[in-house]
Structures are given as structure tokens and as C-alpha cells.
N, C-alpha and C. Protein backbone atom coordinates (compact mmCIF):
# COMPACT_ATOMS: atom_id res chain seq x y z
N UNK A 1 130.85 94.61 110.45
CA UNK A 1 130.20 93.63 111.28
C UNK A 1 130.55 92.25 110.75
N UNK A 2 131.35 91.40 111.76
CA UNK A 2 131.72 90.06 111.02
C UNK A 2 130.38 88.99 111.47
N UNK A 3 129.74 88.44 110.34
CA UNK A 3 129.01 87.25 110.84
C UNK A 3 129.49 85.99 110.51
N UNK A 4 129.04 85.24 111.36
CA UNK A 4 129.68 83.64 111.11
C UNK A 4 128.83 83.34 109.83
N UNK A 5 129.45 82.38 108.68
CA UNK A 5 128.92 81.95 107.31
C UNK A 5 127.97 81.01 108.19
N UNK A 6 126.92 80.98 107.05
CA UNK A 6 125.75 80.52 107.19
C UNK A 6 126.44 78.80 106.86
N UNK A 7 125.43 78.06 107.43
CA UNK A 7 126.15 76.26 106.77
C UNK A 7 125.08 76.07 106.14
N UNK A 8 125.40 75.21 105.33
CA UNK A 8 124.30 75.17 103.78
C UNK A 8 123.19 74.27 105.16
N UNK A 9 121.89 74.62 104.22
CA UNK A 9 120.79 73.96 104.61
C UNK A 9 119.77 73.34 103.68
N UNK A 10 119.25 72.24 103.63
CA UNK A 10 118.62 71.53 103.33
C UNK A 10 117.13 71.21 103.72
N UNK A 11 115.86 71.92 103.17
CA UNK A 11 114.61 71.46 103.51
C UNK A 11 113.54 71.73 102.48
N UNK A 12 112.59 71.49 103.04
CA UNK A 12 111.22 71.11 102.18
C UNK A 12 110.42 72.00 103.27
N UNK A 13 109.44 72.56 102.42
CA UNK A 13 108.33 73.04 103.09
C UNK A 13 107.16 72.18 102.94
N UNK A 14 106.67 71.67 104.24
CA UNK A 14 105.95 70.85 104.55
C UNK A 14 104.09 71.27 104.20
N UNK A 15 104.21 72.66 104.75
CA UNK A 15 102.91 72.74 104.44
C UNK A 15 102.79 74.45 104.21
N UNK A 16 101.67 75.01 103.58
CA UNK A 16 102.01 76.46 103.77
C UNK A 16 100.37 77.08 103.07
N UNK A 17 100.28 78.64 103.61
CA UNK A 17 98.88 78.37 103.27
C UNK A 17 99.09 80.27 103.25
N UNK A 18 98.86 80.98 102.29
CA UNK A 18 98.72 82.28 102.13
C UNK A 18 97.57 82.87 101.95
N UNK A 19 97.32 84.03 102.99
CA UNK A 19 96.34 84.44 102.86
C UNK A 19 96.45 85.93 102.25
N UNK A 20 95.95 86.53 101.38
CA UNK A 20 96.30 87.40 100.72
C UNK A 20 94.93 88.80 101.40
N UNK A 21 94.38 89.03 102.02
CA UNK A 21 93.74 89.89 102.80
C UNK A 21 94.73 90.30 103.43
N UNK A 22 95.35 89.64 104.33
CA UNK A 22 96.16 90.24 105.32
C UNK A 22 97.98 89.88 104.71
N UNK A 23 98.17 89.29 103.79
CA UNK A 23 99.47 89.66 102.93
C UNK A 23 100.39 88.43 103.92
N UNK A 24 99.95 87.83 104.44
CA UNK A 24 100.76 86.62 105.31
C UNK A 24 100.88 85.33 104.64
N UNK A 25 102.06 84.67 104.80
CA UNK A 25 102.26 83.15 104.30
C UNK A 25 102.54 82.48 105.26
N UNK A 26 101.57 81.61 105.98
CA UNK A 26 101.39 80.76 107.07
C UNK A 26 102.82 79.22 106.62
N UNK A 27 104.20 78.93 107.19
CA UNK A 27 104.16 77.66 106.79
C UNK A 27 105.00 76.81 107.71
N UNK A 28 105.06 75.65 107.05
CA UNK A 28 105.82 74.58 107.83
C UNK A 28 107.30 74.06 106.92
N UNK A 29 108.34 74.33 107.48
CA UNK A 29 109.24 73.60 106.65
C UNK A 29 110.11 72.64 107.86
N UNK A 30 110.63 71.43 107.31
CA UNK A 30 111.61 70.80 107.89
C UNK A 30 112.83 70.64 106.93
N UNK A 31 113.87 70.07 107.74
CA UNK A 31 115.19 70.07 107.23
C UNK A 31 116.02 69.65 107.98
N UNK A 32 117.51 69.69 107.37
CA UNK A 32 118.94 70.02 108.28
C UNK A 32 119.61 71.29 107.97
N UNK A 33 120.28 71.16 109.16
CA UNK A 33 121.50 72.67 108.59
C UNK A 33 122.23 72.20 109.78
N UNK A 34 123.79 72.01 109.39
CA UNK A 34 124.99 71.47 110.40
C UNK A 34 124.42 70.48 110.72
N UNK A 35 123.67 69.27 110.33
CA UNK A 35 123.57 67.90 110.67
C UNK A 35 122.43 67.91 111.96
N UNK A 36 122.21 69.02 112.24
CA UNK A 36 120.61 69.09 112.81
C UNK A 36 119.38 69.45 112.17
N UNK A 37 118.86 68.36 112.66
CA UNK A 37 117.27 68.34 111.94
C UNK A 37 116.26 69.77 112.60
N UNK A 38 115.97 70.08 111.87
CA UNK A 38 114.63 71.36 112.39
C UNK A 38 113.18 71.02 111.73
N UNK A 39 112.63 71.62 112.62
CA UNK A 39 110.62 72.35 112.09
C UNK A 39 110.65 72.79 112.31
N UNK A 40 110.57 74.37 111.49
CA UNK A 40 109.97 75.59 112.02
C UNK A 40 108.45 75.70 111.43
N UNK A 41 107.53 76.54 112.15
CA UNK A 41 106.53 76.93 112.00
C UNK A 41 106.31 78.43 111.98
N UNK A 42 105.95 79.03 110.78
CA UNK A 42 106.13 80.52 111.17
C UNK A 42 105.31 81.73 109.75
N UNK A 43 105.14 82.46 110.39
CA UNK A 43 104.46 83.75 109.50
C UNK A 43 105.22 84.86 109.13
N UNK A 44 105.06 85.01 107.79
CA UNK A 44 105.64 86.36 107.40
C UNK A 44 104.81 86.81 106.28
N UNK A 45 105.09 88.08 106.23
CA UNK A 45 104.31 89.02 105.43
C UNK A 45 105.03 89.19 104.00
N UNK A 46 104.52 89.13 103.18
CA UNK A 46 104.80 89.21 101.51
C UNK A 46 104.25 90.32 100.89
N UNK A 47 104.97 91.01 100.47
CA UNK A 47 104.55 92.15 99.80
C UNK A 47 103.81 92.09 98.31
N UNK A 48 104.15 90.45 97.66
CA UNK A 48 103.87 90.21 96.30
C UNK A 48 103.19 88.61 96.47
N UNK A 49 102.00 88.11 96.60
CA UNK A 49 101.30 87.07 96.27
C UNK A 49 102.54 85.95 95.42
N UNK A 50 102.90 85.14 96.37
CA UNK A 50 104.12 83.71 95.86
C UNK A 50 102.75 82.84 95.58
N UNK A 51 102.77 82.76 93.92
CA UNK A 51 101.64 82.25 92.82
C UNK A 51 102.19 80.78 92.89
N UNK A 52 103.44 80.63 93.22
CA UNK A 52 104.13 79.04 92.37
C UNK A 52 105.05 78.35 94.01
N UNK A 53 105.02 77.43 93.65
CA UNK A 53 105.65 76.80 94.61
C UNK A 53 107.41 77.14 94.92
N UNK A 54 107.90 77.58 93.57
CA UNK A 54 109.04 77.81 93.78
C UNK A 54 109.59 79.18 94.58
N UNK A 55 107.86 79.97 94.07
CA UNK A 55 107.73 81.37 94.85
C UNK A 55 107.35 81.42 95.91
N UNK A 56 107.07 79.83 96.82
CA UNK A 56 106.91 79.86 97.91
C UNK A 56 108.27 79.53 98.78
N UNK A 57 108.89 78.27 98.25
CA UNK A 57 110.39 78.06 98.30
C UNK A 57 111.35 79.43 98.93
N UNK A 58 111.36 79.98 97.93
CA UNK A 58 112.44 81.12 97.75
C UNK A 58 111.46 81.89 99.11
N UNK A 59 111.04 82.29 99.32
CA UNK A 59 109.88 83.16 100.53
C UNK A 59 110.44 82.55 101.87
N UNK A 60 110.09 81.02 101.83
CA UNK A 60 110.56 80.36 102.80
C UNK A 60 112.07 80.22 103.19
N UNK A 61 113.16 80.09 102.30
CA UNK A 61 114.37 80.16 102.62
C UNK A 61 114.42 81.48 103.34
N UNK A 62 114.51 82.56 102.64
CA UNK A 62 114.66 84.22 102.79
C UNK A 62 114.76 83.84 104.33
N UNK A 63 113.24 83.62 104.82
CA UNK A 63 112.81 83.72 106.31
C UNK A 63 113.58 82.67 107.34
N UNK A 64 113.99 81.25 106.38
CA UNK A 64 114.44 80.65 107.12
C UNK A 64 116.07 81.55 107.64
N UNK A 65 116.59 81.68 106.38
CA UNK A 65 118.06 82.58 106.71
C UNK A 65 118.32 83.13 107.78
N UNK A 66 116.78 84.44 107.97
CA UNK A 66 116.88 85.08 108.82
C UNK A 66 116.89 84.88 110.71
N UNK A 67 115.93 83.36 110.33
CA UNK A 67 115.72 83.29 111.47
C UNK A 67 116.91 82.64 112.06
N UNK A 68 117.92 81.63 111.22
CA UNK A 68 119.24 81.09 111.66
C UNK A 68 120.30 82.33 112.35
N UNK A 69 119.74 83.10 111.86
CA UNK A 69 121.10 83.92 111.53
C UNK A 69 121.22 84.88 113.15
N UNK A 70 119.51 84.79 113.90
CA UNK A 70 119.56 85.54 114.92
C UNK A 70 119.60 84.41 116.17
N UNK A 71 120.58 85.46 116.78
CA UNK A 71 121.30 84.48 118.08
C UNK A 71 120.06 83.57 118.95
N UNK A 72 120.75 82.64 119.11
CA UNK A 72 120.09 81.99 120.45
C UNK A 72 120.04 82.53 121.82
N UNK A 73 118.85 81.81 122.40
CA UNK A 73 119.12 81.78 123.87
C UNK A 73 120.56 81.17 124.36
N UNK A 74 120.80 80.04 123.61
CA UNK A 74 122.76 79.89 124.42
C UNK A 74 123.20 80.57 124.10
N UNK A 75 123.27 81.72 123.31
CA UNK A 75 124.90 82.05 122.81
C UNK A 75 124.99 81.52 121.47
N UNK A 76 124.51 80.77 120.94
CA UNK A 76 125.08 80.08 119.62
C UNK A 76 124.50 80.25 118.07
């Protein structure tokens, strides 16, 4: 399966808020990637409580990756 390389990306998570009952990390990050600016807003489930900011970081990329990586409504 060939995928197109990812283009480096650049962001900060703006805001983020884990709730550990239900194993979810609520957050906000902005950025660029290819010279477009983004906000995503979005939830995902963590199997291991991200204690540190950097363990929120790394959580947040993972998800951001994923979500670049699945096609658009154009095509792109």
C-alpha cells in the first residue's frame, strides 16, 4: 500500500482536559502542516492516563497523524 509522506507539522495544543472514568482526552490543538493553518477539536480514548504534558503532546500528535492521513471529502 503506497501512502503519500506525511509533511512535517507544526502545533501546540491549545487546550485539553482528560477524563479518566471514561479513559477520554478531550483537546484542542492548532498549527500548520503544508503552510495551512488548522484547529482541530477532538476525542480519543487512552488506554494509559497522559500524567505530563509531554504525555499529552505525544497523544495528540499520534491522533493528529491519523486524522491527516485519512482522505478528504475532495480527494486530497
Amino acid at each position: 500500500m503506497n501512502r503519500a509522506p506525511i509533511s512535517p507539522m507544526d502545533f501546540k495544543v491549545t487546550a485539553s482536559d482528560y477524563d479518566p472514568v471514561a479513559q477520554h482526552l478531550h483537546f484542542t490543538a492548532s498549527g500548520t502542516r503544508a503552510g495551512v493553518k488548522f484547529t482541530v477539536a477532538s476525542r480519543i480514548k487512552c488506554l494509559k492516563d497522559p500524567v505530563t504534558p509531554e504525555n499529552i503532546h505525544l497523544v495528540v500528535l499520534l491522533a493528529l497523524t491519523d486524522i491527516f492521513r485519512r482522505p478528504s471529502a475532495s480527494g486530497r
